[in-house]
C-alpha atoms as a PDB file:
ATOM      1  CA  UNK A   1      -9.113  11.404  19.521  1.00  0.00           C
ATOM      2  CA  UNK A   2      -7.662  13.176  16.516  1.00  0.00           C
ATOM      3  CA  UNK A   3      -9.696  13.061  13.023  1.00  0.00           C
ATOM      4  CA  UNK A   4      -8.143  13.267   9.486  1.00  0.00           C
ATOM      5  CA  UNK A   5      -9.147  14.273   6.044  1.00  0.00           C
ATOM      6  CA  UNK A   6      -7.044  13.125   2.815  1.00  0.00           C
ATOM      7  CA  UNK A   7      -8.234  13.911  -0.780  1.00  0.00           C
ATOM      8  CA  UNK A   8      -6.366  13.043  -3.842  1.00  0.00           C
ATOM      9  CA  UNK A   9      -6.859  12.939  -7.892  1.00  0.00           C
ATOM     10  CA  UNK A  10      -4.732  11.396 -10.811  1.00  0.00           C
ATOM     11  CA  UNK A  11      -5.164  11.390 -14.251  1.00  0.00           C
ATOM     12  CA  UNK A  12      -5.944   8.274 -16.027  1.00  0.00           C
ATOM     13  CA  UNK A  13      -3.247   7.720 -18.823  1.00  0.00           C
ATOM     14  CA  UNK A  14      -2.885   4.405 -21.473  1.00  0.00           C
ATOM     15  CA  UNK A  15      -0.247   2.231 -21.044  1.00  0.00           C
ATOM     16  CA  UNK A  16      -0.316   2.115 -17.118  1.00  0.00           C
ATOM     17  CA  UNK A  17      -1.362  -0.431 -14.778  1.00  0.00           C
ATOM     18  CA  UNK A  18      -4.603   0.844 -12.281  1.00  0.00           C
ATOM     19  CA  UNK A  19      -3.994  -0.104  -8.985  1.00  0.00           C
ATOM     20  CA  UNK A  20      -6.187   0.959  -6.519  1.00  0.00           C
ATOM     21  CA  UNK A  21      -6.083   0.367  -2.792  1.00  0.00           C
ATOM     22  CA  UNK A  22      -3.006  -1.223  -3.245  1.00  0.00           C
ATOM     23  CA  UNK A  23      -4.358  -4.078  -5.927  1.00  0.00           C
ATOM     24  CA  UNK A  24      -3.738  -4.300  -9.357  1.00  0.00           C
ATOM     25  CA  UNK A  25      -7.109  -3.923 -11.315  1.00  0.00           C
ATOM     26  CA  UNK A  26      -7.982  -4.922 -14.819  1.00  0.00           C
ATOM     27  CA  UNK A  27      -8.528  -1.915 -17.285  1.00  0.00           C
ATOM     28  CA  UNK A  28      -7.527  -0.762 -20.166  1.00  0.00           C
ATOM     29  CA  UNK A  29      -5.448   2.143 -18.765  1.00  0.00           C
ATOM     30  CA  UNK A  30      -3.658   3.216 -15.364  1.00  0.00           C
ATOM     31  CA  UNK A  31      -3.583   6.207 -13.166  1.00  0.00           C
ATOM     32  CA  UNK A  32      -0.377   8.625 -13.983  1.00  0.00           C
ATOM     33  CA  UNK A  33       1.954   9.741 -10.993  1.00  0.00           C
ATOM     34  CA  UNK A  34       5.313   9.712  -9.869  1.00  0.00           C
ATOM     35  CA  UNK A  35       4.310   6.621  -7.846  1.00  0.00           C
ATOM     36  CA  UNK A  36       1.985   3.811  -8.659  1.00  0.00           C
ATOM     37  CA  UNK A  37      -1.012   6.777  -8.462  1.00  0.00           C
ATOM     38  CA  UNK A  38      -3.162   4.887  -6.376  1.00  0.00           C
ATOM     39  CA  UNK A  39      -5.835   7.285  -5.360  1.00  0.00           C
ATOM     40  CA  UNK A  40      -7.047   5.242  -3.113  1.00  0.00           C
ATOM     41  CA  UNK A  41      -3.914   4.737  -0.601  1.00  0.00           C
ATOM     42  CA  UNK A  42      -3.004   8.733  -1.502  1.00  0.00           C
ATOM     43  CA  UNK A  43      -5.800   9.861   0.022  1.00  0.00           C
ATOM     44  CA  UNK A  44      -5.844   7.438   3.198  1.00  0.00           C
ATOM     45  CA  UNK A  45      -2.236   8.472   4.268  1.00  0.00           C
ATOM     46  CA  UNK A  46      -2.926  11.913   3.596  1.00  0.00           C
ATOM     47  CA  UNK A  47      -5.921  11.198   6.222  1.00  0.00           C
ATOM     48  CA  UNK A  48      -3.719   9.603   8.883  1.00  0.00           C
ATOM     49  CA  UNK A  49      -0.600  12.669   8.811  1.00  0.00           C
ATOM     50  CA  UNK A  50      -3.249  15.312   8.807  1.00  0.00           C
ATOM     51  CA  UNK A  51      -4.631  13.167  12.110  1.00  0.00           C
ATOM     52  CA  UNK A  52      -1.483  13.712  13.967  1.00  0.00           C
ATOM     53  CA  UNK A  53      -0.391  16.721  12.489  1.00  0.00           C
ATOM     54  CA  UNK A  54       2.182  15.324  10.286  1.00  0.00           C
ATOM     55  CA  UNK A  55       1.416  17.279   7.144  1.00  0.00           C
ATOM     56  CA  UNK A  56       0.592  15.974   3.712  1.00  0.00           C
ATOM     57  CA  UNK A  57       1.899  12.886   1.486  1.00  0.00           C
ATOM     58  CA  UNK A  58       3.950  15.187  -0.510  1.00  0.00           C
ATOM     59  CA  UNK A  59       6.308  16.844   2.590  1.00  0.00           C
ATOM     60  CA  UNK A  60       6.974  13.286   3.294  1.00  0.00           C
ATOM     61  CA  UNK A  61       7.765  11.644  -0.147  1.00  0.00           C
ATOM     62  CA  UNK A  62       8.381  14.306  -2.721  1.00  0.00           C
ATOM     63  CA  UNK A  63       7.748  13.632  -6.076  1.00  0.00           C
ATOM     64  CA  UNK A  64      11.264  15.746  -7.081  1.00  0.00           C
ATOM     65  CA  UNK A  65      12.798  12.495  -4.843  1.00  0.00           C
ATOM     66  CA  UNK A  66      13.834   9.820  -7.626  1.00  0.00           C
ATOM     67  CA  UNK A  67      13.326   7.276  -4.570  1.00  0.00           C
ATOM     68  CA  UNK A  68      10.262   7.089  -4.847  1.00  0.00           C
ATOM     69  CA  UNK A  69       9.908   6.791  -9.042  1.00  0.00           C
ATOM     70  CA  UNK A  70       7.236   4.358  -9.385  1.00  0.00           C
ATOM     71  CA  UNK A  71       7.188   3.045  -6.062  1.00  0.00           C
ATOM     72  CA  UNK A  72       4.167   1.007  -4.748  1.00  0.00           C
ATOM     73  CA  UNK A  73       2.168   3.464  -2.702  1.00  0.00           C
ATOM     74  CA  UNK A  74       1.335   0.846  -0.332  1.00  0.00           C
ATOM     75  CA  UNK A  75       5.240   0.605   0.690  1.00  0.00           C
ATOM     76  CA  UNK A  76       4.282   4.987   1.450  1.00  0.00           C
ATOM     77  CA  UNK A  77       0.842   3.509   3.773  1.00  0.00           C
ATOM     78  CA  UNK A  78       3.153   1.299   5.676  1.00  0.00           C
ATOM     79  CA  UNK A  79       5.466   4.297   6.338  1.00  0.00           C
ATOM     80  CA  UNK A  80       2.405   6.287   7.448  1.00  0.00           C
ATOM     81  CA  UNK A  81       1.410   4.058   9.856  1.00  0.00           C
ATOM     82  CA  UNK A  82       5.072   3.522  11.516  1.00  0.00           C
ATOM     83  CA  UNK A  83       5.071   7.478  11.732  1.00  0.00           C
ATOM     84  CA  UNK A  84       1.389   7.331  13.436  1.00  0.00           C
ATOM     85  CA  UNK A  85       2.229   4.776  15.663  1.00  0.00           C
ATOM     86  CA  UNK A  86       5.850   6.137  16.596  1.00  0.00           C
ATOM     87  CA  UNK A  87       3.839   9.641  17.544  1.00  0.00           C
ATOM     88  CA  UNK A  88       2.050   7.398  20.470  1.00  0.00           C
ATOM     89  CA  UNK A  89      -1.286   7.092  18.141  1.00  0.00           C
ATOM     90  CA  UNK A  90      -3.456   4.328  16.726  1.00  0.00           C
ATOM     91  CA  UNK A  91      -5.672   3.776  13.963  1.00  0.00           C
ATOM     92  CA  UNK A  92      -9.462   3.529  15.139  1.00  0.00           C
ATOM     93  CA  UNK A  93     -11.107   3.581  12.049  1.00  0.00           C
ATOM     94  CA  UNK A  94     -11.058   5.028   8.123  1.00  0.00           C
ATOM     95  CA  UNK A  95     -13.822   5.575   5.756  1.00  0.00           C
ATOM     96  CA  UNK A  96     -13.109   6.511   1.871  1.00  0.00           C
ATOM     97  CA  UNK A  97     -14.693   6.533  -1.078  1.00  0.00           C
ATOM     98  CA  UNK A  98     -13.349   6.208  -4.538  1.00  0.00           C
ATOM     99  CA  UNK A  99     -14.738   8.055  -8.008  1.00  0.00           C
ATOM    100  CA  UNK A 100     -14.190   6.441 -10.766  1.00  0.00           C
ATOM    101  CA  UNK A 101     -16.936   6.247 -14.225  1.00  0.00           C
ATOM    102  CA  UNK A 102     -14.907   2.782 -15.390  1.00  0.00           C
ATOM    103  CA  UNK A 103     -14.124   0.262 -14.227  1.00  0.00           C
ATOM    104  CA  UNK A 104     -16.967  -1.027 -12.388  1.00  0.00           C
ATOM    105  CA  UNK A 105     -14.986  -1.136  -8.679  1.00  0.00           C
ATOM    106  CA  UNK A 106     -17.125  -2.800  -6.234  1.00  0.00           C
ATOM    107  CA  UNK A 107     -16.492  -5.996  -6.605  1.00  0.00           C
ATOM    108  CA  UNK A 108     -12.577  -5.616  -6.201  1.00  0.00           C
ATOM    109  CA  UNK A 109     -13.709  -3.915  -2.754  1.00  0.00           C
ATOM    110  CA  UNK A 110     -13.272  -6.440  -0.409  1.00  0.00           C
ATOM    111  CA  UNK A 111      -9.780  -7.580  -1.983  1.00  0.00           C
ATOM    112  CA  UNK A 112      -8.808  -3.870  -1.529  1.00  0.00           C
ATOM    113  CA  UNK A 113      -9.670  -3.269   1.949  1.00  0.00           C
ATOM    114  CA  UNK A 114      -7.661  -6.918   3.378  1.00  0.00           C
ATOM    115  CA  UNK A 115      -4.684  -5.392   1.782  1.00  0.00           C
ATOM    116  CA  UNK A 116      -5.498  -1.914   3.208  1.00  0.00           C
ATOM    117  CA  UNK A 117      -5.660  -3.715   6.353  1.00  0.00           C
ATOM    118  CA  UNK A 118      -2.994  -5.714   6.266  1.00  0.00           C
ATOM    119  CA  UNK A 119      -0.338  -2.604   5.240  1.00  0.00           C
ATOM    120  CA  UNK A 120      -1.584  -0.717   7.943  1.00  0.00           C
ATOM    121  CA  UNK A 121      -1.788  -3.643  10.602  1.00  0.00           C
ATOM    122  CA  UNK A 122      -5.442  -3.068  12.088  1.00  0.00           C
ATOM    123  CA  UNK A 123      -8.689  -5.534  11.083  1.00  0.00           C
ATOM    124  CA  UNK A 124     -10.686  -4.758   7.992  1.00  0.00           C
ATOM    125  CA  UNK A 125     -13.732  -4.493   9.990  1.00  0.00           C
ATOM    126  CA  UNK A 126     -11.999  -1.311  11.048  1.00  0.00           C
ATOM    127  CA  UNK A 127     -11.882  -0.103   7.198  1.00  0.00           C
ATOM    128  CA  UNK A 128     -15.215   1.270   5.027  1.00  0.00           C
ATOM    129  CA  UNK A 129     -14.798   1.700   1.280  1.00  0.00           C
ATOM    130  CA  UNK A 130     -17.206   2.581  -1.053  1.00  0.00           C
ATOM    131  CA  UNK A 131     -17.338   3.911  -4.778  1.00  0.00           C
ATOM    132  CA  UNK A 132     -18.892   6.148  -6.363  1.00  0.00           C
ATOM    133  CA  UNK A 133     -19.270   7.207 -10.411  1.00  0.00           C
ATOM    134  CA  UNK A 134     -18.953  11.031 -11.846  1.00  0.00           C
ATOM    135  CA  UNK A 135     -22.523  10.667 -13.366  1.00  0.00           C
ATOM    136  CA  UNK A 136     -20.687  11.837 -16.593  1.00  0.00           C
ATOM    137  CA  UNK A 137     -19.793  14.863 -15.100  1.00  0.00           C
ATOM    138  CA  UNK A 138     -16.292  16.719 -14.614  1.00  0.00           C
ATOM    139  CA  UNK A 139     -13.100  15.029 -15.610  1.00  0.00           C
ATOM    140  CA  UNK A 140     -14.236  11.525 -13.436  1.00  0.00           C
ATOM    141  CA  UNK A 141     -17.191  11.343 -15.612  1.00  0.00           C
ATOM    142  CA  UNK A 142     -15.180  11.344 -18.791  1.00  0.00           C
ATOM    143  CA  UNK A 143     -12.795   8.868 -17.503  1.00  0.00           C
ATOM    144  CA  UNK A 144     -10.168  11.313 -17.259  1.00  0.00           C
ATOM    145  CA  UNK A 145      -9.581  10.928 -13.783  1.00  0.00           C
ATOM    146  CA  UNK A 146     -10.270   8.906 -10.462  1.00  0.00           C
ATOM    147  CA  UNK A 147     -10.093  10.853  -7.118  1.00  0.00           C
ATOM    148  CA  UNK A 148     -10.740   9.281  -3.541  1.00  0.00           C
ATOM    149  CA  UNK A 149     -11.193  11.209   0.026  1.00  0.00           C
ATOM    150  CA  UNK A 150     -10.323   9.449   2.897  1.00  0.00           C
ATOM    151  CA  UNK A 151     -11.671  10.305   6.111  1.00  0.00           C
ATOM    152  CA  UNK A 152      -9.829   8.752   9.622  1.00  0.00           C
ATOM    153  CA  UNK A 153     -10.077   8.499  13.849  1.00  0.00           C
ATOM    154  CA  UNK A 154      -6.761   8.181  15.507  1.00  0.00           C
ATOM    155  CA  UNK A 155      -6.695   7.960  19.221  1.00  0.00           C
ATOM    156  CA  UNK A 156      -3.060   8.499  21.091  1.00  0.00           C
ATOM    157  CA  UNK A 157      -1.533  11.467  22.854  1.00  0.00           C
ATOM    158  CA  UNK A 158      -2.948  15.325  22.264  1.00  0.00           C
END
């Protein structure tokens, strides 16, 4: 058994679409990155390649790397999981949570872990999301930014 941490922030910027955990949600502005930004899947494959010892999001899929200009980040999960199972490992089970002040997320939850689950080919019993708010503090709390952590089992070869 091999566990893995992932962490991950964006900047919230007008004139962008928010998707988070790999579904489009309804607000009045997006998260900025060289890819969609979503948080959300960010953190979660930086969870499974620090699990097997793979390294970080970044090594993989450099932002300097036009390919992946604007690229759905879920495409990136699905590559994640091809690397984790190709290294002789499998996906036990992944908590995360999401903070974000606006918009209100939970209800989009469920929506966001099937397609979690479905990109990275396990069931969504498997997956545990949960959000949480900045409490007005810090750049989450003045709707600056979102951030998510991501925390994962993987059980294969040492």
């Amino acid at each position: 058994m091999r566990i893995g941490i992932g962490y991950d922030i964006h900047p919230l910027k007008a004139g962008r679409k928010l998707i988070l955990g790999g579904i489009e949600v309804p607000h009045g502005a997006g998260l900025d990155g060289h890819s969609d930004a979503d948080v959300l899947t960010h953190a979660i494959c930086d969870a499974l390649l620090g699990a097997i010892g793979e390294g970080d999001l970044g090594t993989h899929f450099p932002a300097s790397d036009r390919r992946y200009q604007d690229i759905a980040s879920l495409k990136l999960l699905e590559e994640v999981i091809t690397l984790v199972s190709r290294k002789g490992c499998r996906l036990v089970n992944l908590d995360a949570v999401l903070s974000a002040e606006a918009p209100c997320l939970g209800p989009h939850l469920p929506a966001m872990k099937e397609v979690l689950a479905k990109a990275m080919g396990i069931e969504p019993s498997r997956i545990n999301l949960k959000v949480k708010s900045g409490e007005g503090q810090g750049a989450v709390g003045r709707q600056e930014a979102m951030t998510a952590q991501a925390v994962c089992l993987v059980e294969g070869p040492s």
